[in-house]
PDB file of N, CA and C in Angstrom:
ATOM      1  N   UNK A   1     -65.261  14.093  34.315  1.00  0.00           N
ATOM      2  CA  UNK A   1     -64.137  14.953  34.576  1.00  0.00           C
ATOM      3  C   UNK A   1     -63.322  14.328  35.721  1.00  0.00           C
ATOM      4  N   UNK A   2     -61.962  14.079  35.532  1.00  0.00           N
ATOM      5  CA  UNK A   2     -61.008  13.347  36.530  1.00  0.00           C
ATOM      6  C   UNK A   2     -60.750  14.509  37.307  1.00  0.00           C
ATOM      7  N   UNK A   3     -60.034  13.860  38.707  1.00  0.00           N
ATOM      8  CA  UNK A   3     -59.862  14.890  39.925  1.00  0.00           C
ATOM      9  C   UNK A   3     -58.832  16.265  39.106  1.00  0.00           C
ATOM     10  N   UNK A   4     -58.075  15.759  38.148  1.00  0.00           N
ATOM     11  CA  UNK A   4     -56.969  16.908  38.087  1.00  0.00           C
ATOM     12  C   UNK A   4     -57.497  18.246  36.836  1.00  0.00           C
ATOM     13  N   UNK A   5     -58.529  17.815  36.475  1.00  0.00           N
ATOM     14  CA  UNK A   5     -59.356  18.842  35.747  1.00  0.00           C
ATOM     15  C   UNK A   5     -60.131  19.335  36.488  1.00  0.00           C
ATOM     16  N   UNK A   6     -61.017  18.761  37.617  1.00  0.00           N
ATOM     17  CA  UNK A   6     -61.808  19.270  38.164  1.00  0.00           C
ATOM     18  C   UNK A   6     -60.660  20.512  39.432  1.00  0.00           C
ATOM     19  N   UNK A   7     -59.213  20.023  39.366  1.00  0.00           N
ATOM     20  CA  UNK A   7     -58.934  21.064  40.060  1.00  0.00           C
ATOM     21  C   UNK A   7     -58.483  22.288  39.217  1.00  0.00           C
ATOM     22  N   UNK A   8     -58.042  22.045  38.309  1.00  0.00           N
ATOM     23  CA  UNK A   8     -57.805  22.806  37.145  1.00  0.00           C
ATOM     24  C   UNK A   8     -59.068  23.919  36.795  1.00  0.00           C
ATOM     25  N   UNK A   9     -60.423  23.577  37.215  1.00  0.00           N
ATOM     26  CA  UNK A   9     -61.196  24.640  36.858  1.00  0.00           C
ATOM     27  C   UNK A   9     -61.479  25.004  37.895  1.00  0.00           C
ATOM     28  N   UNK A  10     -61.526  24.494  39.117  1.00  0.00           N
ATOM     29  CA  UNK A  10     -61.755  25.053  40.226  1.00  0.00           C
ATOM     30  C   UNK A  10     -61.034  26.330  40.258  1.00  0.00           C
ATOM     31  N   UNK A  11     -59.358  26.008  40.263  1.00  0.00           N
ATOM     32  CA  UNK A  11     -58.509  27.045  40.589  1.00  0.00           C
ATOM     33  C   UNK A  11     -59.086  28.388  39.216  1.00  0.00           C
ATOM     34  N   UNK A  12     -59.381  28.203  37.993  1.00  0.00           N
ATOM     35  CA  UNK A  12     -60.254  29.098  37.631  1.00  0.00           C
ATOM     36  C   UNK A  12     -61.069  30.178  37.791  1.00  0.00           C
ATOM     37  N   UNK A  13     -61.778  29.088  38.401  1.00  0.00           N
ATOM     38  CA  UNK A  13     -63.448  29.820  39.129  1.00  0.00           C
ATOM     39  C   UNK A  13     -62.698  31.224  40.369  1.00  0.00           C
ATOM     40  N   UNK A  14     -61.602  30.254  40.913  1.00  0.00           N
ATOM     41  CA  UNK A  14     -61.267  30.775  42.559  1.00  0.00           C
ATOM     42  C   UNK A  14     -60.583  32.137  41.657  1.00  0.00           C
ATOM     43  N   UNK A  15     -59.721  32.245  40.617  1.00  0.00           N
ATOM     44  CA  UNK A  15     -59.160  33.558  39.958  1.00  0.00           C
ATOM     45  C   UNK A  15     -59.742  34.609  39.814  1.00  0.00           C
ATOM     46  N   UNK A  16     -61.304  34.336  39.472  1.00  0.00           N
ATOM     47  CA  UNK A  16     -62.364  35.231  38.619  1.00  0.00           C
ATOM     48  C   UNK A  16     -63.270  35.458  39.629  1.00  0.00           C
ATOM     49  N   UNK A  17     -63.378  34.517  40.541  1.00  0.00           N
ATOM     50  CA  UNK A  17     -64.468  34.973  41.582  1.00  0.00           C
ATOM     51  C   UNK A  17     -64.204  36.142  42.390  1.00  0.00           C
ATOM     52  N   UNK A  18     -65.398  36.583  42.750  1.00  0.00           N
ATOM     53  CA  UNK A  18     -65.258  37.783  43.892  1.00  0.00           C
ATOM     54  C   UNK A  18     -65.258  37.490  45.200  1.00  0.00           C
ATOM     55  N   UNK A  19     -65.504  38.175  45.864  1.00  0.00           N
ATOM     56  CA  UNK A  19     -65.206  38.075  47.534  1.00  0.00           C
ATOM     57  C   UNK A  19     -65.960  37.005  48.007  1.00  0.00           C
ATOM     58  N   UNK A  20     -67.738  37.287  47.143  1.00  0.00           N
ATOM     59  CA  UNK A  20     -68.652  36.581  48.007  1.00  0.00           C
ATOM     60  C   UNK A  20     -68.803  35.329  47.268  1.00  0.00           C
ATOM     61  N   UNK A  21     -68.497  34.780  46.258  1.00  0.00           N
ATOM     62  CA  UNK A  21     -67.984  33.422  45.925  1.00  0.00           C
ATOM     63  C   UNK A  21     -66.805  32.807  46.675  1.00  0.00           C
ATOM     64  N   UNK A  22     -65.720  33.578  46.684  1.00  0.00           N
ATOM     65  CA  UNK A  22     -65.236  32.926  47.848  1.00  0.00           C
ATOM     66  C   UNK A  22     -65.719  32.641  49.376  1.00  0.00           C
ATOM     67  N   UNK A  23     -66.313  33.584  49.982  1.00  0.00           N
ATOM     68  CA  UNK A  23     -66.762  32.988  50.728  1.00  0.00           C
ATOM     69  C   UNK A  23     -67.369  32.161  50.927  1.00  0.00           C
ATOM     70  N   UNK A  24     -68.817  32.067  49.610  1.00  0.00           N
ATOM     71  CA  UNK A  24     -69.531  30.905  49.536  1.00  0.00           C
ATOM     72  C   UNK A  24     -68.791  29.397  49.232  1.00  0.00           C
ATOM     73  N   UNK A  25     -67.665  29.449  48.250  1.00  0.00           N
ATOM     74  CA  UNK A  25     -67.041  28.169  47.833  1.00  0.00           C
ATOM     75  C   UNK A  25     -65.862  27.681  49.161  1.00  0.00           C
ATOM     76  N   UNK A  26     -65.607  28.457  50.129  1.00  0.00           N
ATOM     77  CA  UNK A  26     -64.778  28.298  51.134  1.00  0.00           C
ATOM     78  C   UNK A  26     -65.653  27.834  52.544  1.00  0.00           C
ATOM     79  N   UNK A  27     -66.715  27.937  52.334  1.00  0.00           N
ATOM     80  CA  UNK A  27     -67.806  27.855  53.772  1.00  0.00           C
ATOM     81  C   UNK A  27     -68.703  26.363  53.073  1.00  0.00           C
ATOM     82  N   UNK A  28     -68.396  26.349  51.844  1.00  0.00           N
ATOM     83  CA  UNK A  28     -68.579  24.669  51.352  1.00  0.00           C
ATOM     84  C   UNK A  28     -67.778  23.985  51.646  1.00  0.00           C
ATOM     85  N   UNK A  29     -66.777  23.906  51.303  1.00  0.00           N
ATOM     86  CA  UNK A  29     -65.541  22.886  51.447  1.00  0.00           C
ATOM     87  C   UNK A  29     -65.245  22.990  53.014  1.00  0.00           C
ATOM     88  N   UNK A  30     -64.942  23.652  53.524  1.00  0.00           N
ATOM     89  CA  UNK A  30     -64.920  23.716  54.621  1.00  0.00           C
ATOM     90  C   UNK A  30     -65.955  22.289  55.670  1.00  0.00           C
ATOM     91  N   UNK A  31     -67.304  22.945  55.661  1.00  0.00           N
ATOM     92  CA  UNK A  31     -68.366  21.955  55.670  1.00  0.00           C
ATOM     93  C   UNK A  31     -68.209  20.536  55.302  1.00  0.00           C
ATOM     94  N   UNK A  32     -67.974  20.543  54.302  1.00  0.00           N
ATOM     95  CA  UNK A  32     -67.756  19.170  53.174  1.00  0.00           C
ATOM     96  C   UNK A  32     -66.625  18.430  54.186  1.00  0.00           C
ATOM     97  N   UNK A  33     -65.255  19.084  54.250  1.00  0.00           N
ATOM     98  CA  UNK A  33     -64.401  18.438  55.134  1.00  0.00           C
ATOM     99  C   UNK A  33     -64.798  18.176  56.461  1.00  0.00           C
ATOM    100  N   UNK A  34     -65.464  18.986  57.091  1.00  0.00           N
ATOM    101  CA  UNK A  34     -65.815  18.719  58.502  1.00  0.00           C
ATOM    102  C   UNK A  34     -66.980  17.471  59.009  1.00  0.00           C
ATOM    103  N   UNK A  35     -67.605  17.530  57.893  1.00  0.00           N
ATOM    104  CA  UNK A  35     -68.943  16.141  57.683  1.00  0.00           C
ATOM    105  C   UNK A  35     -67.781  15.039  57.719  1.00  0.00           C
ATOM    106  N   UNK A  36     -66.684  15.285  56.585  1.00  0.00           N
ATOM    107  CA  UNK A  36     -66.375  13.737  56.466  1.00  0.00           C
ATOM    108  C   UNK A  36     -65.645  13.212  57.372  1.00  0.00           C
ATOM    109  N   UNK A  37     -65.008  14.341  58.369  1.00  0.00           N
ATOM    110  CA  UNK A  37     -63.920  13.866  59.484  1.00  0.00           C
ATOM    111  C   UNK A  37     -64.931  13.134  60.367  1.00  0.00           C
ATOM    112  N   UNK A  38     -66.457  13.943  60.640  1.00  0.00           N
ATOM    113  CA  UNK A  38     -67.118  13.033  61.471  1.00  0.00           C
ATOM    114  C   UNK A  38     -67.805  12.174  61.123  1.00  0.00           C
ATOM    115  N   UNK A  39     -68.226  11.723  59.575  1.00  0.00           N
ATOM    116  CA  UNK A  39     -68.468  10.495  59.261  1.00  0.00           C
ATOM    117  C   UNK A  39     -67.352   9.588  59.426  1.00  0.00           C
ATOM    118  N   UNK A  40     -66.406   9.911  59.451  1.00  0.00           N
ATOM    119  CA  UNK A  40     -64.898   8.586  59.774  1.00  0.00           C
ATOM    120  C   UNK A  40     -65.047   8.909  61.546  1.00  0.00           C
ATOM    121  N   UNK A  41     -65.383   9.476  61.948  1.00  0.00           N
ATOM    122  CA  UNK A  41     -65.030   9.516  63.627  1.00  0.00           C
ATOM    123  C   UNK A  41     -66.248   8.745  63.855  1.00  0.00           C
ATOM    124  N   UNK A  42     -67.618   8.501  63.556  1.00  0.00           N
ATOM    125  CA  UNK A  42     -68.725   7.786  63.651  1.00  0.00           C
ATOM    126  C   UNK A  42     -68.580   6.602  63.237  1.00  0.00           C
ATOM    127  N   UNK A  43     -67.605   6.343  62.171  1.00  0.00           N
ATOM    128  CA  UNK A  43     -67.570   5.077  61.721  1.00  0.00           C
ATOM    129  C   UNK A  43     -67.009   4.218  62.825  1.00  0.00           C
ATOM    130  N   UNK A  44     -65.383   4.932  63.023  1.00  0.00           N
ATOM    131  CA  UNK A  44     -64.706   4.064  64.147  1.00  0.00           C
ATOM    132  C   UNK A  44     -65.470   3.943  65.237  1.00  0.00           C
ATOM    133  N   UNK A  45     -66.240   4.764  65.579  1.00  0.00           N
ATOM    134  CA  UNK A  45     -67.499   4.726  66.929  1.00  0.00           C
ATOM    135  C   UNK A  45     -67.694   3.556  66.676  1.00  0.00           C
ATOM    136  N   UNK A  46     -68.710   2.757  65.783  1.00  0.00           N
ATOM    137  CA  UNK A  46     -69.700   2.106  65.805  1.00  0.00           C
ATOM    138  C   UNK A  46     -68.148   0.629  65.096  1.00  0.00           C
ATOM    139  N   UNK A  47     -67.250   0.824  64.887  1.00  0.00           N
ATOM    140  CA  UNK A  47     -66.128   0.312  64.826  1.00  0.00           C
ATOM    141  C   UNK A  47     -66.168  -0.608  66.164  1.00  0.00           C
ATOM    142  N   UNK A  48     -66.103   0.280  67.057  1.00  0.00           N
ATOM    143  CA  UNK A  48     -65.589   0.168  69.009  1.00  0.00           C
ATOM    144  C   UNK A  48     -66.843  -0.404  69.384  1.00  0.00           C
ATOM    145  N   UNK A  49     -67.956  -0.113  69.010  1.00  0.00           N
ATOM    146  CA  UNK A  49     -69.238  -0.838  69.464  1.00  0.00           C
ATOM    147  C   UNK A  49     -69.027  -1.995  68.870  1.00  0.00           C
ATOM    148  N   UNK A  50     -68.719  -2.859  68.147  1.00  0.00           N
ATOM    149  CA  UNK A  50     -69.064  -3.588  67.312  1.00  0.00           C
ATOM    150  C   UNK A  50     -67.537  -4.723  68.229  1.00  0.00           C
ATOM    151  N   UNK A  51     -66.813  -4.344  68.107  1.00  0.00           N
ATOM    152  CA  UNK A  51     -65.114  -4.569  68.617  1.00  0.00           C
ATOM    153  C   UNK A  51     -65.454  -5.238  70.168  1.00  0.00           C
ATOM    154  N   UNK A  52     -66.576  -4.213  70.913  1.00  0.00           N
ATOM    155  CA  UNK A  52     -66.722  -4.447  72.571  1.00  0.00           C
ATOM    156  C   UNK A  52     -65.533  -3.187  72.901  1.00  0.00           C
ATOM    157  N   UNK A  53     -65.056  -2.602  72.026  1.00  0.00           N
ATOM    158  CA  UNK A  53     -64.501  -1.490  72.972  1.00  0.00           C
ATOM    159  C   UNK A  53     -64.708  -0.408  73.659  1.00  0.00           C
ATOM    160  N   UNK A  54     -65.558  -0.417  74.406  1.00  0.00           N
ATOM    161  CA  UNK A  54     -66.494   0.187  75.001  1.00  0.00           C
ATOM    162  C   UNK A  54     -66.402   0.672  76.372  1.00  0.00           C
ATOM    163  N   UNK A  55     -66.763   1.681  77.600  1.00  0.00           N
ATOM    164  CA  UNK A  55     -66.977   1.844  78.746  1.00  0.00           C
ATOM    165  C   UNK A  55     -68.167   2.090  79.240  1.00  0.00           C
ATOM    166  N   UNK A  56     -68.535   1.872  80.257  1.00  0.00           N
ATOM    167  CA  UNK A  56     -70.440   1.554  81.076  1.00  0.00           C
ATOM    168  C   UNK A  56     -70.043   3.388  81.394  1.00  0.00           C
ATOM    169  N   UNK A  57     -71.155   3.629  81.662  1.00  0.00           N
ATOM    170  CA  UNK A  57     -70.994   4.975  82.445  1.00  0.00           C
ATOM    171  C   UNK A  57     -70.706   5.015  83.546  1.00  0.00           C
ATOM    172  N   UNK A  58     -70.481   4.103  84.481  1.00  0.00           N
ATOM    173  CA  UNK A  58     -69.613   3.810  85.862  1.00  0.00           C
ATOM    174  C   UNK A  58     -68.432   4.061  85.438  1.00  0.00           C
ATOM    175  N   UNK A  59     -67.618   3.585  84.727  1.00  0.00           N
ATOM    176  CA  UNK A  59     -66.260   3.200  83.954  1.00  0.00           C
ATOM    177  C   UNK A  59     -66.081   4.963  83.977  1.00  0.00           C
ATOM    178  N   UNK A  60     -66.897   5.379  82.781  1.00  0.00           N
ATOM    179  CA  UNK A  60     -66.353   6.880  82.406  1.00  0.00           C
ATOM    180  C   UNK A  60     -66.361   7.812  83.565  1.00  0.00           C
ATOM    181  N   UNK A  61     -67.593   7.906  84.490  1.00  0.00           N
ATOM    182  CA  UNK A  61     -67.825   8.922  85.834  1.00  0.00           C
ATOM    183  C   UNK A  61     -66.241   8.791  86.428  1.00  0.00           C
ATOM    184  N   UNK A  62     -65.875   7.369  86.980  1.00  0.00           N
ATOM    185  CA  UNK A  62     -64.567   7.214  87.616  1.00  0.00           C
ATOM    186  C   UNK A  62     -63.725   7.785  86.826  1.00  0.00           C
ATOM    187  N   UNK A  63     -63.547   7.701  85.790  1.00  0.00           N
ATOM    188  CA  UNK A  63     -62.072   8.002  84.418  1.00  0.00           C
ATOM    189  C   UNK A  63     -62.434   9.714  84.883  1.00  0.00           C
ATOM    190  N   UNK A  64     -63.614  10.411  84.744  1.00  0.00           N
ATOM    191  CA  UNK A  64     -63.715  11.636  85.004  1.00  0.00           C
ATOM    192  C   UNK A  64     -62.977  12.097  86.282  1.00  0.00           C
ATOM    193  N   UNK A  65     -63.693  11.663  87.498  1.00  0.00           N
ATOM    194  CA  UNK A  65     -63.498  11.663  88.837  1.00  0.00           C
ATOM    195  C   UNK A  65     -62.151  11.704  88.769  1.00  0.00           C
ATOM    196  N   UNK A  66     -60.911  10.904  88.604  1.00  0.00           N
ATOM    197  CA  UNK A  66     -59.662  10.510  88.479  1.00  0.00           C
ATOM    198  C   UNK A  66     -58.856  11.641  87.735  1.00  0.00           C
ATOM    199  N   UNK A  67     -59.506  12.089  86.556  1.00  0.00           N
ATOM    200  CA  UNK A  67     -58.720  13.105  85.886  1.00  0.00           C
ATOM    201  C   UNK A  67     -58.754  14.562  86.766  1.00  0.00           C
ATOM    202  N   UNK A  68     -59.708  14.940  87.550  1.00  0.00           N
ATOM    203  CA  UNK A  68     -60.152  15.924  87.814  1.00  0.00           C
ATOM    204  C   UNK A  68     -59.425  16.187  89.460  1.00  0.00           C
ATOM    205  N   UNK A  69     -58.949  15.066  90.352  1.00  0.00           N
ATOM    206  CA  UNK A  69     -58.230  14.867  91.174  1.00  0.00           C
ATOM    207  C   UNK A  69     -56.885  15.210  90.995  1.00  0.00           C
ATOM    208  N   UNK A  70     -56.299  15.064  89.590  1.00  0.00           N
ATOM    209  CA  UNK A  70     -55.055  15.302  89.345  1.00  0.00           C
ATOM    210  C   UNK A  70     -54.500  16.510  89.301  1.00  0.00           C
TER     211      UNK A  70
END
């Protein structure tokens, strides 16, 4: 099933469903999106490790110290 059928029955399901299917199919996707933003935010992590773009924890305490002065 290609993406534009699979939305095609989705929007279906979402017509006929009741409250607590929606909630359940909305507290999935939801989830689903939030995993993948931080599998791409982990990626570029280990992106920056890999790069040397990096700070020691001396580096960050000061960057703290500095913001908190302002």
């Amino acid at each position: 099933m290609d993406a534009l059928e699979l939305r095609e029955e989705l929007r279906k399901y979402i017509e006929i469903g009741d409250k607590n299917f929606l909630n359940v199919l909305h507290r999935t996707a939801k989830s689903y999106i939030e995993q993948k933003q931080l599998d791409r935010m982990i990626a570029e992590g280990e992106e920056d490790i890999v790069a040397g773009r990096v700070h020691s924890q001396t580096d960050v305490q000061k960057m703290i110290d500095d913001w908190t002065k302002a």
